[in-house]
N, C-alpha and C. Protein backbone atom coordinates (compact mmCIF):
# COMPACT_ATOMS: atom_id res chain seq x y z
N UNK A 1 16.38 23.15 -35.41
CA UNK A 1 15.21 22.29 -35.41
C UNK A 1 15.51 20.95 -34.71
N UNK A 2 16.90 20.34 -34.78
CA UNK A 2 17.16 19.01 -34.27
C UNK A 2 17.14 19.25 -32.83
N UNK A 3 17.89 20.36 -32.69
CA UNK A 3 17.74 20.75 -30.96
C UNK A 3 16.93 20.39 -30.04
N UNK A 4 15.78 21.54 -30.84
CA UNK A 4 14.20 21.54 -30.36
C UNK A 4 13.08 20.32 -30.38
N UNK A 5 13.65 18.95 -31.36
CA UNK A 5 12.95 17.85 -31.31
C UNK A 5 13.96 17.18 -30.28
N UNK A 6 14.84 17.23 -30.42
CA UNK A 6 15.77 16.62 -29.18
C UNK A 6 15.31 16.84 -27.57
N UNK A 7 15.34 18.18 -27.47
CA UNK A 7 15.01 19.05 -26.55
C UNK A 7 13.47 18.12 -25.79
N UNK A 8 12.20 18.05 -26.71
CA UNK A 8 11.00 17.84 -26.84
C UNK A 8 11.16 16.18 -26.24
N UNK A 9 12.06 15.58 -26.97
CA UNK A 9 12.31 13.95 -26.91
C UNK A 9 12.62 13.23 -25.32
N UNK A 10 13.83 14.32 -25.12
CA UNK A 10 13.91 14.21 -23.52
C UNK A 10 13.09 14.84 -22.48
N UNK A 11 12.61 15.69 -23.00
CA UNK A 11 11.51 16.10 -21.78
C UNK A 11 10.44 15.11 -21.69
N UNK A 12 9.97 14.73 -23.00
CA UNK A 12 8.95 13.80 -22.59
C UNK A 12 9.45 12.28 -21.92
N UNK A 13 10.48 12.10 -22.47
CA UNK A 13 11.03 10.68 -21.69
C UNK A 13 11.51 10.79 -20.30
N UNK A 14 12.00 12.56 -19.74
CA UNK A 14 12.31 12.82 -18.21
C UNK A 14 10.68 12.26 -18.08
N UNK A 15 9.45 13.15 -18.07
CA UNK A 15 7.60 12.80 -17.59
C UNK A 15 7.32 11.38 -17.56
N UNK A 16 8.10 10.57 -18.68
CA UNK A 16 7.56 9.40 -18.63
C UNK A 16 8.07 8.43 -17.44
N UNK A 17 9.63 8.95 -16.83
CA UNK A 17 10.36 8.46 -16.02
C UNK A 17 10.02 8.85 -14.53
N UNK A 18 9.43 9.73 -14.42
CA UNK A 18 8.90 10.13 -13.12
C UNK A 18 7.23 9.56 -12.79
N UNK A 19 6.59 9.49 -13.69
CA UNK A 19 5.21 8.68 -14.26
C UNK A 19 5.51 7.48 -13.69
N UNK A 20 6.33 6.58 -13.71
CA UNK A 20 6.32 5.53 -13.55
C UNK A 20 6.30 4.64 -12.18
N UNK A 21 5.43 3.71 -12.22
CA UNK A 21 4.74 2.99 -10.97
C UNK A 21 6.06 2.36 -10.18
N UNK A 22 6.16 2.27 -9.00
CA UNK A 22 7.11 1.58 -8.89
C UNK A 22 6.72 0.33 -7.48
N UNK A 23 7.16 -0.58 -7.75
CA UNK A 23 6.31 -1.68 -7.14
C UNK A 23 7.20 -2.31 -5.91
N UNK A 24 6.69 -2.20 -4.76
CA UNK A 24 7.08 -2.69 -3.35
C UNK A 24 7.16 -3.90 -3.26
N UNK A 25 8.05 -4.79 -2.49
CA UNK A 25 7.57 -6.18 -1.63
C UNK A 25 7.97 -6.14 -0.05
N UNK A 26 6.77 -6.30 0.98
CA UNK A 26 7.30 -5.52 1.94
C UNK A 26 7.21 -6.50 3.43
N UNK A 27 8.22 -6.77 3.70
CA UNK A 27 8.38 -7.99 5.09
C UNK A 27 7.76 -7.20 6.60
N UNK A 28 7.17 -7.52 7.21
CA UNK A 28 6.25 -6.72 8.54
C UNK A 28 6.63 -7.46 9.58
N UNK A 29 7.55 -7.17 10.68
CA UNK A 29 7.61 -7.52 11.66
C UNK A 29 6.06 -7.35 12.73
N UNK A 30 5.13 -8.21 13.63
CA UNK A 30 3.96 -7.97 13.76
C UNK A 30 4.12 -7.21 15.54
N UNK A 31 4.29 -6.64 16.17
CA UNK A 31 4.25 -5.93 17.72
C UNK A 31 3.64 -7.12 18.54
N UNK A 32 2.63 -7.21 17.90
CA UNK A 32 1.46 -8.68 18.68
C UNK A 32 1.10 -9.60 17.71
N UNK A 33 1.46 -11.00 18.11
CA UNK A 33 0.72 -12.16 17.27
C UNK A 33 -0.86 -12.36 17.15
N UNK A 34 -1.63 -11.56 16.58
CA UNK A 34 -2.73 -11.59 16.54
C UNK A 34 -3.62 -11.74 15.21
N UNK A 35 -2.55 -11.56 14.37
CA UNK A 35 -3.02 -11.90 12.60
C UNK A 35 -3.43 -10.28 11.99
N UNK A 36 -3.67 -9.42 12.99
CA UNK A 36 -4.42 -8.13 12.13
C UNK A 36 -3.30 -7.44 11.47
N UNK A 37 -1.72 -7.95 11.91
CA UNK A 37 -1.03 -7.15 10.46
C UNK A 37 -0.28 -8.45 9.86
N UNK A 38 -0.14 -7.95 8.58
CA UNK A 38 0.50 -9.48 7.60
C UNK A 38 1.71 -9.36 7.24
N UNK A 39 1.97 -10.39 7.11
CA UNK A 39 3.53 -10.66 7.45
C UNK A 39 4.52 -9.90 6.16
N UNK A 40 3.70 -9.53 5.01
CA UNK A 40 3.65 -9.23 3.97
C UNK A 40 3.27 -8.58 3.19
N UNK A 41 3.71 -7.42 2.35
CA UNK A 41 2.47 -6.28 1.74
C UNK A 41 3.25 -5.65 0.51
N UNK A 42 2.30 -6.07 -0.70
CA UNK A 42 2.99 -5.71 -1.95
C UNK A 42 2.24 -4.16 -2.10
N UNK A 43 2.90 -3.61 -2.77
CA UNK A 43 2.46 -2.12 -2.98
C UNK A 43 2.88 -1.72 -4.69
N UNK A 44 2.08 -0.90 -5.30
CA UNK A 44 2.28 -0.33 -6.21
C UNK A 44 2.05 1.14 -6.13
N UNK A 45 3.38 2.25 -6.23
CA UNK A 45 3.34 3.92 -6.10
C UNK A 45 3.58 4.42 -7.40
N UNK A 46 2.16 5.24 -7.86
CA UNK A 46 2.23 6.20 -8.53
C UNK A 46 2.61 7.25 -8.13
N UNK A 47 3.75 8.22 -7.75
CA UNK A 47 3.73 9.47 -6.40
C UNK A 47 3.52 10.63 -7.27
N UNK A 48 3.71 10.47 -9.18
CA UNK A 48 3.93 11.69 -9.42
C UNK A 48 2.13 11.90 -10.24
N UNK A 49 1.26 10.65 -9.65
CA UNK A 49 -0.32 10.68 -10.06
C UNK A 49 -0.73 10.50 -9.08
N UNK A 50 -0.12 10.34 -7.68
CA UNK A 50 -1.23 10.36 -6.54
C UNK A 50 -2.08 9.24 -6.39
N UNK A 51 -1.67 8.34 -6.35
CA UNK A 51 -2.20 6.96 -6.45
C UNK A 51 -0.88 5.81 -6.04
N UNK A 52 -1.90 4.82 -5.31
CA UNK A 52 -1.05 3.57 -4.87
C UNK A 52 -1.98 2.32 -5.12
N UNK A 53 -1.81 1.44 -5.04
CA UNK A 53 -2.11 0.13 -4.85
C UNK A 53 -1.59 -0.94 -3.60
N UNK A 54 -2.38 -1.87 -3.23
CA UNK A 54 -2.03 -2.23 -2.22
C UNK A 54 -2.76 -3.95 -1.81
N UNK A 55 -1.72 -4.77 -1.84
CA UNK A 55 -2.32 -6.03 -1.79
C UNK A 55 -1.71 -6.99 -0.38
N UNK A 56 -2.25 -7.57 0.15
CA UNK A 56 -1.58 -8.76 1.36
C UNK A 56 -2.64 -9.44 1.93
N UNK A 57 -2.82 -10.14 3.09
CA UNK A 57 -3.65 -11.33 3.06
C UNK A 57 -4.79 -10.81 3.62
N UNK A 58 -5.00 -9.81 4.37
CA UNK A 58 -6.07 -9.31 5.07
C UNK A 58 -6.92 -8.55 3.52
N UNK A 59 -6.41 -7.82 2.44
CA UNK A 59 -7.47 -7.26 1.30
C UNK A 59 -7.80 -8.61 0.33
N UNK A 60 -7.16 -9.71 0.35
CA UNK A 60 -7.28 -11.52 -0.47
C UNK A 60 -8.46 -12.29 0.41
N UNK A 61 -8.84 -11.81 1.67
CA UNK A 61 -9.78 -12.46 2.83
C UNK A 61 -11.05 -11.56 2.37
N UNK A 62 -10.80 -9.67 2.52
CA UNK A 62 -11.49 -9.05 2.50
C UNK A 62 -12.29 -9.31 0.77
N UNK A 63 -11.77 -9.71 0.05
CA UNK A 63 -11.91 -10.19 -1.47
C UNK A 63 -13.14 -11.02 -1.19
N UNK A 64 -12.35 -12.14 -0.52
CA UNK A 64 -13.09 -13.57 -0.37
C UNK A 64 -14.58 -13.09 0.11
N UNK A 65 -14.54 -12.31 1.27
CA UNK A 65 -15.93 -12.36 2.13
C UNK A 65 -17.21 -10.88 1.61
N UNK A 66 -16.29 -10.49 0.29
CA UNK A 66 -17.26 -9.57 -0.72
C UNK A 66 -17.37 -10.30 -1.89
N UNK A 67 -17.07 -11.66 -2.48
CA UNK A 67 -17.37 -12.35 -3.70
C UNK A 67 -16.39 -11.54 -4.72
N UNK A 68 -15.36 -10.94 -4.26
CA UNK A 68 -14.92 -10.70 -5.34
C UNK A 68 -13.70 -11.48 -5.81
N UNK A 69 -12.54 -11.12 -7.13
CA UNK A 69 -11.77 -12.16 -6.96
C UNK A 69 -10.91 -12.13 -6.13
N UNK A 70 -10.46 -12.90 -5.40
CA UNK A 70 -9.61 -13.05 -4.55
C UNK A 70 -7.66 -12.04 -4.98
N UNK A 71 -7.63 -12.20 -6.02
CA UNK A 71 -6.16 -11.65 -6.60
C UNK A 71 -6.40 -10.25 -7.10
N UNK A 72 -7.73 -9.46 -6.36
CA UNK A 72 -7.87 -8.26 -6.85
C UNK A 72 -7.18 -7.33 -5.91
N UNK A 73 -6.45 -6.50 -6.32
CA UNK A 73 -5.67 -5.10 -5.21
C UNK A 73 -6.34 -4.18 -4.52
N UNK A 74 -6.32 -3.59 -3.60
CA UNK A 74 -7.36 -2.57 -3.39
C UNK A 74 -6.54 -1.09 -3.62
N UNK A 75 -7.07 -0.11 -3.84
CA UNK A 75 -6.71 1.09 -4.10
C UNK A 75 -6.64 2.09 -2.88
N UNK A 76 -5.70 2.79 -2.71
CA UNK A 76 -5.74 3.58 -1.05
C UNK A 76 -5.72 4.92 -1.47
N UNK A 77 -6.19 5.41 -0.63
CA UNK A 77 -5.76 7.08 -0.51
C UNK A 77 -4.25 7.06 -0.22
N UNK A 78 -3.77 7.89 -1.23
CA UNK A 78 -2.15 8.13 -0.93
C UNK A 78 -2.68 9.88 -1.21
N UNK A 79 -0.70 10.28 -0.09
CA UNK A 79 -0.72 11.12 0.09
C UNK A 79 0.80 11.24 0.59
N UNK A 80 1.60 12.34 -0.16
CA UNK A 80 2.83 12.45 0.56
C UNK A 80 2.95 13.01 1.82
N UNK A 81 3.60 13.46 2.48
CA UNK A 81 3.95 14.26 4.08
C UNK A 81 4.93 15.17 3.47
N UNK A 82 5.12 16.25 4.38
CA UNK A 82 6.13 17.39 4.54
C UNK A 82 7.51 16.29 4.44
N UNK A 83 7.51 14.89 5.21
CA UNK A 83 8.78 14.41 5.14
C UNK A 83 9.12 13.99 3.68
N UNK A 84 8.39 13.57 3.24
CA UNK A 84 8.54 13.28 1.69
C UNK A 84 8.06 11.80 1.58
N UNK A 85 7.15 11.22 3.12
CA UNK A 85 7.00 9.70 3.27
C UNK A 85 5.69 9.59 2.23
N UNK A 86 5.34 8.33 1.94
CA UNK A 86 3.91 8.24 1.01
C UNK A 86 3.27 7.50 2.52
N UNK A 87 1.90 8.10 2.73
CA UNK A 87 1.08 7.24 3.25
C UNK A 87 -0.08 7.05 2.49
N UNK A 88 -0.46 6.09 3.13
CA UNK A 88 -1.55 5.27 2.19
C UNK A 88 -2.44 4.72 3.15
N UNK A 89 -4.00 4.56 3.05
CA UNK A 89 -4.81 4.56 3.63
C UNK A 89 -6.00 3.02 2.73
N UNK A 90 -5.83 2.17 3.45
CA UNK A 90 -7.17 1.67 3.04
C UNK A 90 -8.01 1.04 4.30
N UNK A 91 -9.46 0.13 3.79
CA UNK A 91 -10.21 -0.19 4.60
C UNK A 91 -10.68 -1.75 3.92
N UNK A 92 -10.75 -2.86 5.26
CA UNK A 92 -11.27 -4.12 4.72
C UNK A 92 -12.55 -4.78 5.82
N UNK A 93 -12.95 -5.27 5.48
CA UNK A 93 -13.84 -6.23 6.21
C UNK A 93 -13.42 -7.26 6.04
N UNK A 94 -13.42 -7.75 7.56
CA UNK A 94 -13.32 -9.23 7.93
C UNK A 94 -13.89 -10.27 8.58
N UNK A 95 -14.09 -11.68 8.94
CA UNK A 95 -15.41 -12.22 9.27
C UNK A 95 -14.72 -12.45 10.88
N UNK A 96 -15.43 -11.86 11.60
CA UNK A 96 -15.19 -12.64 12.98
C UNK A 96 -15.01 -13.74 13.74
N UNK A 97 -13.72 -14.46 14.75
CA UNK A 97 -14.05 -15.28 15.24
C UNK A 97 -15.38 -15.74 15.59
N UNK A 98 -15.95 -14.81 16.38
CA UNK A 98 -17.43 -14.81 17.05
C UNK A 98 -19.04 -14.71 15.98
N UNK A 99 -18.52 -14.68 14.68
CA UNK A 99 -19.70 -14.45 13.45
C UNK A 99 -19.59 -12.59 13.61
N UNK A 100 -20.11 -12.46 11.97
CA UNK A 100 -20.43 -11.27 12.13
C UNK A 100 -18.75 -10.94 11.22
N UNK A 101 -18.60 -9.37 11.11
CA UNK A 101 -18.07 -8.92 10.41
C UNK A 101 -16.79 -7.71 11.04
N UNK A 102 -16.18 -7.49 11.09
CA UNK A 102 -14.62 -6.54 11.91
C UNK A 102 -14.21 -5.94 10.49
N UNK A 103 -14.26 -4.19 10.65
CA UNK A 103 -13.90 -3.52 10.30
C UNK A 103 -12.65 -3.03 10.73
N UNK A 104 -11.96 -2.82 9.15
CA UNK A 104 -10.43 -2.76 9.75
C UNK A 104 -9.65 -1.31 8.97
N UNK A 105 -9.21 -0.49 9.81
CA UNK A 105 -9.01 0.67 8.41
C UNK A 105 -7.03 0.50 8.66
N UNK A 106 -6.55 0.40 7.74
CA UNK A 106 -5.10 0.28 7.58
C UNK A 106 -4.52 1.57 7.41
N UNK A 107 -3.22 1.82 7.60
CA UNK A 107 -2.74 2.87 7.51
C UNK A 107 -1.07 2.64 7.32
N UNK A 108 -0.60 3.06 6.17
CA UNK A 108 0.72 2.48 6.32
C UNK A 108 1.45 4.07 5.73
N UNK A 109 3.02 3.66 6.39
CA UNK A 109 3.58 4.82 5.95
C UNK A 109 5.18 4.03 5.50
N UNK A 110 5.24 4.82 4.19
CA UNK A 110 6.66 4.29 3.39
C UNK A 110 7.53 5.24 3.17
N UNK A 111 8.94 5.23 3.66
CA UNK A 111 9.95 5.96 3.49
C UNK A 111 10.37 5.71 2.06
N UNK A 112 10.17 6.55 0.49
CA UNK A 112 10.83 6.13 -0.49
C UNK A 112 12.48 5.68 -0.52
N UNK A 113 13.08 7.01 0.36
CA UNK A 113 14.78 6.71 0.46
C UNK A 113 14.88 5.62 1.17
N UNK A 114 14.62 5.03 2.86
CA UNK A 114 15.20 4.15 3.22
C UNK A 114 14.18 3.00 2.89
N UNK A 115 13.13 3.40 2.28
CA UNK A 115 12.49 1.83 2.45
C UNK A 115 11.78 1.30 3.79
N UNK A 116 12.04 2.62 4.59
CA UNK A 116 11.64 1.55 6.17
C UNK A 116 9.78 1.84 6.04
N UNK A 117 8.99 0.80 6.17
CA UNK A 117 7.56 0.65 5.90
C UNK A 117 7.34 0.01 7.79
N UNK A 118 6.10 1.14 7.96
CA UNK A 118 5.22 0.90 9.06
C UNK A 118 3.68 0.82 9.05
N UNK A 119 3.25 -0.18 9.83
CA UNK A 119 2.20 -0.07 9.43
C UNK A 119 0.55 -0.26 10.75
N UNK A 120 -0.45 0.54 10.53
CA UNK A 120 -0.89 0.37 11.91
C UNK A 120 -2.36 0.01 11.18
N UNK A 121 -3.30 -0.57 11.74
CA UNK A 121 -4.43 -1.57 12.13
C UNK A 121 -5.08 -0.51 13.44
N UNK A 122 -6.76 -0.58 12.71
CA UNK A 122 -7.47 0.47 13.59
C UNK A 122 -8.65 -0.33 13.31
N UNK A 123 -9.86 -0.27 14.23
CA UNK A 123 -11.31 -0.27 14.38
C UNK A 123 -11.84 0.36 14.33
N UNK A 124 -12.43 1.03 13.52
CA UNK A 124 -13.26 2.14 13.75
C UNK A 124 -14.71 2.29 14.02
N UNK A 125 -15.22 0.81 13.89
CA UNK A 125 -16.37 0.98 14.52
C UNK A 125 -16.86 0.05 15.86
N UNK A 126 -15.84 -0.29 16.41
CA UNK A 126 -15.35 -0.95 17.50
C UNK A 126 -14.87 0.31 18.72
N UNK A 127 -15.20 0.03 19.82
CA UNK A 127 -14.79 1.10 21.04
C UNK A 127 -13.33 0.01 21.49
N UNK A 128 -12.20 -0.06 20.54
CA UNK A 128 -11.16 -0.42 20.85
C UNK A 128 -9.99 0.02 21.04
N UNK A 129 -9.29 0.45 22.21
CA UNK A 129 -7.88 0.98 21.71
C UNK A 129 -6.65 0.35 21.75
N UNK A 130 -6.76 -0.93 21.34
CA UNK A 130 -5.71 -1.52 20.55
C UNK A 130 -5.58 -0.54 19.53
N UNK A 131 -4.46 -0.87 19.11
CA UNK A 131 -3.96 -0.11 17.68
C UNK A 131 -2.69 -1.31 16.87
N UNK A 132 -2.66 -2.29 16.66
CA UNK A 132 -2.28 -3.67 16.19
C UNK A 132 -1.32 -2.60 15.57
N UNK A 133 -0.04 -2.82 15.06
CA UNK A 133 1.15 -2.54 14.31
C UNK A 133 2.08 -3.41 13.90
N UNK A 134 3.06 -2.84 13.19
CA UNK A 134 3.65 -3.38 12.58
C UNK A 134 5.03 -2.89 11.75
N UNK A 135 6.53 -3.24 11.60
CA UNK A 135 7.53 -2.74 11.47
C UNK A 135 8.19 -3.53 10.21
N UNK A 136 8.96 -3.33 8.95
CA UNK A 136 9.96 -3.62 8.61
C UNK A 136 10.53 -2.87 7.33
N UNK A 137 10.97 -3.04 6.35
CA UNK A 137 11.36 -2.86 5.36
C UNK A 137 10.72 -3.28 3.86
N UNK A 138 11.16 -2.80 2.48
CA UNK A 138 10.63 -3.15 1.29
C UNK A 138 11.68 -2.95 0.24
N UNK A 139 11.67 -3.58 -0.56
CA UNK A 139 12.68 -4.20 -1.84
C UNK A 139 11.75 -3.30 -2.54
N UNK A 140 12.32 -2.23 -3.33
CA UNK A 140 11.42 -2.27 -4.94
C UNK A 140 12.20 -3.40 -6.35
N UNK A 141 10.97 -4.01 -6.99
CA UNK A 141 10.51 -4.99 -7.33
C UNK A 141 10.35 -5.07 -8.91
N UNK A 142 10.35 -5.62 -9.71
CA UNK A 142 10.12 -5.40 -11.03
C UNK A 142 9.01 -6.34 -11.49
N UNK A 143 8.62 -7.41 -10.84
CA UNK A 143 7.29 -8.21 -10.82
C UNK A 143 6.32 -7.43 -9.60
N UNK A 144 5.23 -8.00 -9.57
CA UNK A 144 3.98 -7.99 -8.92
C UNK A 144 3.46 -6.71 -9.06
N UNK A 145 3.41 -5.84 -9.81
CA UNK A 145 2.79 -4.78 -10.47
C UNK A 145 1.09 -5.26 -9.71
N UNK A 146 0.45 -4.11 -9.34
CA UNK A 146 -0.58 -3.98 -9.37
C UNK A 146 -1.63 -3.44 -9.72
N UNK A 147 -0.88 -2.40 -10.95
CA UNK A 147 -1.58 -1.89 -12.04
C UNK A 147 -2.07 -2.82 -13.51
């Protein structure tokens, strides 16, 4: 009987250990000085619920110019790859130099083992083929949770 509660004790504490969020801080080298990728991008990965979180200055702007609070995260489509990378997908609005509003859909991809984080900047309702990017690395983190 001690076995079998033993047994029971660690399996659920292995689920709870794989369950667990684990939180990015992530430095972005930018390709072009143009502001559309940030210098900076905190992340929160659920991989074994299929879910991420995702915060930096372009979704804190996109906050600002929907009234919402500014320190709110946005939520992405995640999704692993055959490589085992997490990508993650979100979308912001932003206010134009020129007035008016720039749609921006993000796309980032994170190596769990090395950490190396890329990240690319798209228009999609713009006839643009820029594709703004962006290169560096990420620390996992025990503050800035975005759950």
């Amino acid at each position: 009987m001690k076995r079998k509660l033993l047994a029971i004790g660690l399996s659920v504490f292995a689920a709870a250990a794989q369950a667990e969020v684990v939180n990015y801080e992530c430095e972005l080298h930018s390709m072009e000085a143009r502001g559309w990728i940030p210098p900076e991008v905190w992340l929160s990965v659920d991989a074994a619920n299929k879910r991420a979180r995702a915060y930096d200055g372009a979704i804190r702007e996109d906050n600002r110019v929907a009234g919402r609070n500014e320190q709110q995260p946005k939520d992405t489509k995640f999704k692993v790859n055959r490589r085992g990378e997490y990508q993650m997908n979100w979308r912001v609005s932003l206010m134009a130099s020129a007035g008016g509003q720039v749609r921006l859909s993000y796309t980032v991809m994170l190596n769990p083992q090395t950490n190396e984080f890329e990240m690319v900047a798209r228009f999609p309702q713009a006839n643009v083929t820029n594709r703004p990017s962006g290169v560096g690395s990420c620390k996992v983190v025990n503050t800035h949770s975005l759950y």
